[in-house]
N, C-alpha and C. Protein backbone atom coordinates (compact mmCIF):
# COMPACT_ATOMS: atom_id res chain seq x y z
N UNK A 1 112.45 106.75 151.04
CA UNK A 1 113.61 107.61 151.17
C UNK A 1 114.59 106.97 152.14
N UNK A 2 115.92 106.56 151.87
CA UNK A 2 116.85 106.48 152.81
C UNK A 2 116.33 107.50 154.26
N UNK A 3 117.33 106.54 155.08
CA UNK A 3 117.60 107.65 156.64
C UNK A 3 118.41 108.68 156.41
N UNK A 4 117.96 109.72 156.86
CA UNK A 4 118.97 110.14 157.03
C UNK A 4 119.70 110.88 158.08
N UNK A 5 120.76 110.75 157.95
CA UNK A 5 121.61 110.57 159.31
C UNK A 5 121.77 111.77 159.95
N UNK A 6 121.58 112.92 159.34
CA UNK A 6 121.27 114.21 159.62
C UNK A 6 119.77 114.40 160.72
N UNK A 7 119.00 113.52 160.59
CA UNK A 7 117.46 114.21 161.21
C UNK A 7 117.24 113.06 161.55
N UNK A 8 116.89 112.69 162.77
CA UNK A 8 115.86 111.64 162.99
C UNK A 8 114.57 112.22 163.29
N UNK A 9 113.02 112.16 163.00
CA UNK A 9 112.11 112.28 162.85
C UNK A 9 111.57 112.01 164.32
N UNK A 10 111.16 112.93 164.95
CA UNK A 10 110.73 113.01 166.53
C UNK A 10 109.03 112.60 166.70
N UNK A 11 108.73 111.83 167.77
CA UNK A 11 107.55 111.27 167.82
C UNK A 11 107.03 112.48 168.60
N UNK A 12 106.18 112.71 167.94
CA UNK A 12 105.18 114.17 168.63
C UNK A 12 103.82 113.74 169.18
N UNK A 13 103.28 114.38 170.12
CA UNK A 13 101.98 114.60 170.43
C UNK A 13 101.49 116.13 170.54
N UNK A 14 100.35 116.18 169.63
CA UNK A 14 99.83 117.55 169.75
C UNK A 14 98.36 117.64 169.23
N UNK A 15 97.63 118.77 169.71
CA UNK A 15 96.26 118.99 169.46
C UNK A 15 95.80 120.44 169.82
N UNK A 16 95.50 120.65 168.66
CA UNK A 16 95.07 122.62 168.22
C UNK A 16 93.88 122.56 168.97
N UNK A 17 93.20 121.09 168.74
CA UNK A 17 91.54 121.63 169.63
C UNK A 17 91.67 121.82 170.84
N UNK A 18 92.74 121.39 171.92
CA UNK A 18 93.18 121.34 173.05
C UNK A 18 94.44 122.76 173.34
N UNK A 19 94.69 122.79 172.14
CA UNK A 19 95.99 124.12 171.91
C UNK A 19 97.21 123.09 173.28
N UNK A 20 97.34 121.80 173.02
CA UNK A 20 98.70 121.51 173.78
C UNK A 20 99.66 120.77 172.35
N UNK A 21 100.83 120.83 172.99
CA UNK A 21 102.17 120.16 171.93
C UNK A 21 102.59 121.52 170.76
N UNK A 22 101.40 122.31 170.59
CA UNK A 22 102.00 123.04 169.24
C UNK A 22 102.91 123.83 169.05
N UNK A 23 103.64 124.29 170.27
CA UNK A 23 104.68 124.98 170.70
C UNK A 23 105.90 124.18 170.04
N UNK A 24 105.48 122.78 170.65
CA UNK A 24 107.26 121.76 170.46
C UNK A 24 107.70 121.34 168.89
N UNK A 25 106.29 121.04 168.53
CA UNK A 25 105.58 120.34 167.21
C UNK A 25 106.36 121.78 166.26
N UNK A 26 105.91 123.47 166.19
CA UNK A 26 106.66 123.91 165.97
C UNK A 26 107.92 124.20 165.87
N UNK A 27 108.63 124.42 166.79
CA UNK A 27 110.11 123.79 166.93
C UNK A 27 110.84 122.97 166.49
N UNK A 28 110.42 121.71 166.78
CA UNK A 28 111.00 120.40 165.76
C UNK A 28 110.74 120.57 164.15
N UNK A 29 109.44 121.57 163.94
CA UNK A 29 109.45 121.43 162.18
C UNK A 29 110.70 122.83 162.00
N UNK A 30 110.91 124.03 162.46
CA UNK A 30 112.31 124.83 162.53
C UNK A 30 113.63 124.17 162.51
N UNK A 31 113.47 123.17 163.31
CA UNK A 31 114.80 122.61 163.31
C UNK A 31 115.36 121.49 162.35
N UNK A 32 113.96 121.01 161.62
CA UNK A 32 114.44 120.25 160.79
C UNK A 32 114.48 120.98 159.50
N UNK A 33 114.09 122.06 159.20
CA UNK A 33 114.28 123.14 158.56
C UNK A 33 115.78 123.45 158.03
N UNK A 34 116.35 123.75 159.80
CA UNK A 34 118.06 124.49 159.94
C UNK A 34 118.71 123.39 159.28
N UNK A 35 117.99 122.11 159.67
CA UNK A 35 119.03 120.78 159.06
C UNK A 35 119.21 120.42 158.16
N UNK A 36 118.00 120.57 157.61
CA UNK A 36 118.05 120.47 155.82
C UNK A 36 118.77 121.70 155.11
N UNK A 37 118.10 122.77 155.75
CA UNK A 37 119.09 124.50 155.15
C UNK A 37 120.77 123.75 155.10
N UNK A 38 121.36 123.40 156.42
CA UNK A 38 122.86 123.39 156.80
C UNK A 38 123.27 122.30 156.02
N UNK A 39 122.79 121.60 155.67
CA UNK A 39 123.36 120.14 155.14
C UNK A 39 123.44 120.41 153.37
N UNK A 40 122.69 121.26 153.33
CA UNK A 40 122.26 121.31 151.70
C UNK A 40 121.09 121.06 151.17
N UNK A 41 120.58 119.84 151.99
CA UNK A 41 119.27 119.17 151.35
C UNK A 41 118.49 119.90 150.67
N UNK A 42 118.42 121.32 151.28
CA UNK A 42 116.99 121.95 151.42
C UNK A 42 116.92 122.34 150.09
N UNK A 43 118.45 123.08 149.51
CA UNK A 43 118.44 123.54 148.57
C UNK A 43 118.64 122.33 147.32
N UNK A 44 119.26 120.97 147.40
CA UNK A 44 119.21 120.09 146.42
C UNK A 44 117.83 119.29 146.34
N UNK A 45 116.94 119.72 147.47
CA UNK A 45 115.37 119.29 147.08
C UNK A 45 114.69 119.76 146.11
N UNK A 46 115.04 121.25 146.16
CA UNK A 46 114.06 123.01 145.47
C UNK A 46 114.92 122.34 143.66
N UNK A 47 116.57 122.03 143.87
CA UNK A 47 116.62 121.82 142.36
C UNK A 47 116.26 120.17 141.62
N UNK A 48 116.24 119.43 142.55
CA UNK A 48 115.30 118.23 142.19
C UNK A 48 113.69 118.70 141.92
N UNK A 49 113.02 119.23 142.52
CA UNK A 49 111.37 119.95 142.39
C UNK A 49 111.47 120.60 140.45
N UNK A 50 112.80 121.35 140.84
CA UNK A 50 112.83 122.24 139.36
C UNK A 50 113.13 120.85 137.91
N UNK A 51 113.77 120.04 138.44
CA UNK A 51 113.64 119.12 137.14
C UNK A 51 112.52 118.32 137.62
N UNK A 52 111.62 118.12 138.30
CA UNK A 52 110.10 117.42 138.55
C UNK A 52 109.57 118.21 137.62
N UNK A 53 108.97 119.44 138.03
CA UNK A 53 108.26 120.38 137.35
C UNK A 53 108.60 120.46 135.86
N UNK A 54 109.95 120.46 135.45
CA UNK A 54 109.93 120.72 133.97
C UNK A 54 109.27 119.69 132.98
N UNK A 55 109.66 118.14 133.81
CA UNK A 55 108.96 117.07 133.27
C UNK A 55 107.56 117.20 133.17
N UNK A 56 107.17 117.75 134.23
CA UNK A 56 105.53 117.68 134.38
C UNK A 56 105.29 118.48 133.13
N UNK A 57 105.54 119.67 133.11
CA UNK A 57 104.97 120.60 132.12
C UNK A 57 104.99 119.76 130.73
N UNK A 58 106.31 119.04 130.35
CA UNK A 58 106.20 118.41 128.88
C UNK A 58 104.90 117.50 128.97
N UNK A 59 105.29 116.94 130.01
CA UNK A 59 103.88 115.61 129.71
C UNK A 59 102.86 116.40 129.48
N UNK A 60 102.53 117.49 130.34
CA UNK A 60 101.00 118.37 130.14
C UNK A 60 101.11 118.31 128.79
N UNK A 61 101.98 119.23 127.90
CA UNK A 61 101.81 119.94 127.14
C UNK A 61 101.96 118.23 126.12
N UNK A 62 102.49 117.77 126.01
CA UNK A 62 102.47 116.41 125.27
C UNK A 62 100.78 115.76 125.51
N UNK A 63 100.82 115.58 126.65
CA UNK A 63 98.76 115.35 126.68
C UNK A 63 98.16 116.37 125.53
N UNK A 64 98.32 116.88 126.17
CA UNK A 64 97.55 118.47 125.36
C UNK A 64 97.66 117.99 123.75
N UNK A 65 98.67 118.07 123.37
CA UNK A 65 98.86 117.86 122.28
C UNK A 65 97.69 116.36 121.50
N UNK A 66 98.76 115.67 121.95
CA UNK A 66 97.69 114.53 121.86
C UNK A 66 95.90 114.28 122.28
N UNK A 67 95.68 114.96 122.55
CA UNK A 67 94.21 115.29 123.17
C UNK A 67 93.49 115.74 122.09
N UNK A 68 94.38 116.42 121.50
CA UNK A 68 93.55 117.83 120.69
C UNK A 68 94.21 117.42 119.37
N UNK A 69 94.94 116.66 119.10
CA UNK A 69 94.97 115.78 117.50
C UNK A 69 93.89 115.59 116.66
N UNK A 70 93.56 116.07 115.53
CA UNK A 70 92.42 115.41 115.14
C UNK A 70 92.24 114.05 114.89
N UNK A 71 92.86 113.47 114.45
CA UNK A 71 93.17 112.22 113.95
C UNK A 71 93.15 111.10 115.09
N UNK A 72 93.80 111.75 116.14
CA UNK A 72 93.45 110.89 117.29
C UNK A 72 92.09 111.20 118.39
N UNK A 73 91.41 112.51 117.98
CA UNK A 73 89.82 112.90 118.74
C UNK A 73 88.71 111.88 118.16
N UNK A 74 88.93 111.62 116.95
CA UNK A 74 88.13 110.71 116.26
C UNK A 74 88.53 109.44 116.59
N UNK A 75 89.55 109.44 116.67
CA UNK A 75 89.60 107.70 117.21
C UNK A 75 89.65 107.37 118.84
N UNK A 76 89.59 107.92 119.14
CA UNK A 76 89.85 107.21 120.57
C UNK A 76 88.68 106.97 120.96
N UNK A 77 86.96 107.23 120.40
CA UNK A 77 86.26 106.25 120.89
C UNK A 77 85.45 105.66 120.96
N UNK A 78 86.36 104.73 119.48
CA UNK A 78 86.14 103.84 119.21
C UNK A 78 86.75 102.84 120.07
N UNK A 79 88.33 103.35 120.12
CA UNK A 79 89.11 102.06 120.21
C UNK A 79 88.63 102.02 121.88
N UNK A 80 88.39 103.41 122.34
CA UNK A 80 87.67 103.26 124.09
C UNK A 80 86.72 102.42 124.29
N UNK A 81 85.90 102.01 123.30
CA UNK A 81 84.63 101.23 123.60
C UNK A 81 85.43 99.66 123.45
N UNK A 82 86.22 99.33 122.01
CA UNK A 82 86.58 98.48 122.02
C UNK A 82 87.33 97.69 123.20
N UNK A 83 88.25 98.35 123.80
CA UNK A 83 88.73 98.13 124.87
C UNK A 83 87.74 97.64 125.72
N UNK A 84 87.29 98.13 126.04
CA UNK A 84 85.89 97.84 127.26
C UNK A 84 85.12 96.80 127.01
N UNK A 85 84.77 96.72 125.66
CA UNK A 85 83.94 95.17 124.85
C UNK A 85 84.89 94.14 125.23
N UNK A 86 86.33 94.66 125.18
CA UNK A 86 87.57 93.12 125.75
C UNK A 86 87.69 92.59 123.71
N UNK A 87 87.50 93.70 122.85
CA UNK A 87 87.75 93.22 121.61
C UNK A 87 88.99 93.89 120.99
N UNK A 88 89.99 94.55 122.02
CA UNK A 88 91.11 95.37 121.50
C UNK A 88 91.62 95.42 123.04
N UNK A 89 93.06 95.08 123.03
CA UNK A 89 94.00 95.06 124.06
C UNK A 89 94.08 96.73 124.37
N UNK A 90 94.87 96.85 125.90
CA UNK A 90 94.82 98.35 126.08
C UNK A 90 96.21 98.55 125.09
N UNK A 91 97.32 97.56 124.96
CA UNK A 91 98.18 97.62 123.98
C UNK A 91 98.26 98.25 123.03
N UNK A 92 97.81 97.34 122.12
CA UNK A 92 96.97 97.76 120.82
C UNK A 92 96.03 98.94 120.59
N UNK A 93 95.32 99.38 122.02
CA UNK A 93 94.79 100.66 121.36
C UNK A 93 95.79 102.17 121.59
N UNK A 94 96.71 101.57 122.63
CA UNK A 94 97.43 102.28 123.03
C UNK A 94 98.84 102.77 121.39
N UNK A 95 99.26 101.41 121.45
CA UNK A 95 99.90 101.44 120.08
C UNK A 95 99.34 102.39 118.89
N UNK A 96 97.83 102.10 118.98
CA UNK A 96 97.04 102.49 117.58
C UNK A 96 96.98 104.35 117.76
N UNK A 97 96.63 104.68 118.60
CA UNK A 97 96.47 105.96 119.30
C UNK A 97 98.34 106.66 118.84
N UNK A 98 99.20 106.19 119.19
CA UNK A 98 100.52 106.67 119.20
C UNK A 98 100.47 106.85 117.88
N UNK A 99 100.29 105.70 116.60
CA UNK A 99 100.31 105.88 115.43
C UNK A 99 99.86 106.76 114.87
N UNK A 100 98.27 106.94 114.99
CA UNK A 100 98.10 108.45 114.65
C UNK A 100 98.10 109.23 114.97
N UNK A 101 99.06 109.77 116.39
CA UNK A 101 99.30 110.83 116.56
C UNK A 101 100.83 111.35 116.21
N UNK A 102 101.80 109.89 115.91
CA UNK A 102 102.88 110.49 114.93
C UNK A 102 102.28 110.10 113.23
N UNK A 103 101.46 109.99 112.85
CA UNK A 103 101.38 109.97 111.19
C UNK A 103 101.12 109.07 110.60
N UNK A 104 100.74 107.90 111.20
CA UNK A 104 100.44 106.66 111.09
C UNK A 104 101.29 105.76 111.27
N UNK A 105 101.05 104.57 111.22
CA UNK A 105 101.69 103.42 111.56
C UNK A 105 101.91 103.10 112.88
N UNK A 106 102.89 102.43 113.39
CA UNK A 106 103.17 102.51 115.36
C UNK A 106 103.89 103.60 115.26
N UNK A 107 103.72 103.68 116.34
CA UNK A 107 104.73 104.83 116.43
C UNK A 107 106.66 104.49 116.49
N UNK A 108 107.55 105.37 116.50
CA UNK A 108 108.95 104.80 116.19
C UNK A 108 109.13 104.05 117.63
N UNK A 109 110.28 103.09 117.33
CA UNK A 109 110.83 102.42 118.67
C UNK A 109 112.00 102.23 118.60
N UNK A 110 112.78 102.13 119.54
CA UNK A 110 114.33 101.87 119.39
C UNK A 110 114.53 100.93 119.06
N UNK A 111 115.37 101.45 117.46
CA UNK A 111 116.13 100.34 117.07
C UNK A 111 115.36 99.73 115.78
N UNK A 112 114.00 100.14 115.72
CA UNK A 112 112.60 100.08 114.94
C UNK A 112 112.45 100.66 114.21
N UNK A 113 111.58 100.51 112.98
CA UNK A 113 111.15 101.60 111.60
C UNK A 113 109.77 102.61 112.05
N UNK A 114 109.38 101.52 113.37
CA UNK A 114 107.88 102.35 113.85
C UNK A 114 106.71 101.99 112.69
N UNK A 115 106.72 101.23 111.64
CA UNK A 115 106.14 100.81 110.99
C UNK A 115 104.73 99.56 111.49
N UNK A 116 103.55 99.24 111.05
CA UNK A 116 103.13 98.32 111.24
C UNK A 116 103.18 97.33 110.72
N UNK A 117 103.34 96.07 111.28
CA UNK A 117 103.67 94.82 110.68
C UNK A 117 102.21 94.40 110.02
């Protein structure tokens, strides 16, 4: 992450088993709080998080999908063992896996028929 010129990050000492610093240690995390609140950050973090999260969910639900393919439950392990024997690239099984989970062949690519050669 860049600096930023708003907060410099304070060198703390503290210890709960001792109960010393946690007073200041508190404080400094409030205030870098107000700084991020006042500047904006705080709130252009929460809508960066909200397009993190939306991505996450597709990939889940794209795993998911692909997981639970039939076409690709039956194959993957094979091509898993193959891989591991060192008789199929992770490429190639990776490629092969995409294919049948769009319908055969490779899957599409830019600019590509998605066809296998």
């Amino acid at each position: 992450h860049p600096a930023d010129a708003a907060w410099t990050p304070p060198v703390l000492t503290c210890s709960a088993r001792e109960s010393t610093g946690l007073d200041t240690l508190w404080d400094r995390l409030e205030q870098h709080r107000t700084v991020l609140e006042s500047t904006g950050r705080l709130a252009a973090k929460r809508r960066d998080q909200q397009v993190d999260w939306t991505w996450a969910m597709v990939r889940d639900e794209l795993l998911d999908s692909l997981y639970s393919h039939p076409t690709v439950r039956k194959l993957v392990p094979e091509l898993e063992q193959r891989v591991r024997e060192g008789t199929l690239t992770a490429t190639l099984a990776a490629e092969e896996i995409l294919g049948a989970f769009h319908g055969g062949g490779s899957p599409p690519r830019e600019g590509g028929t998605g066809t296998s050669a």
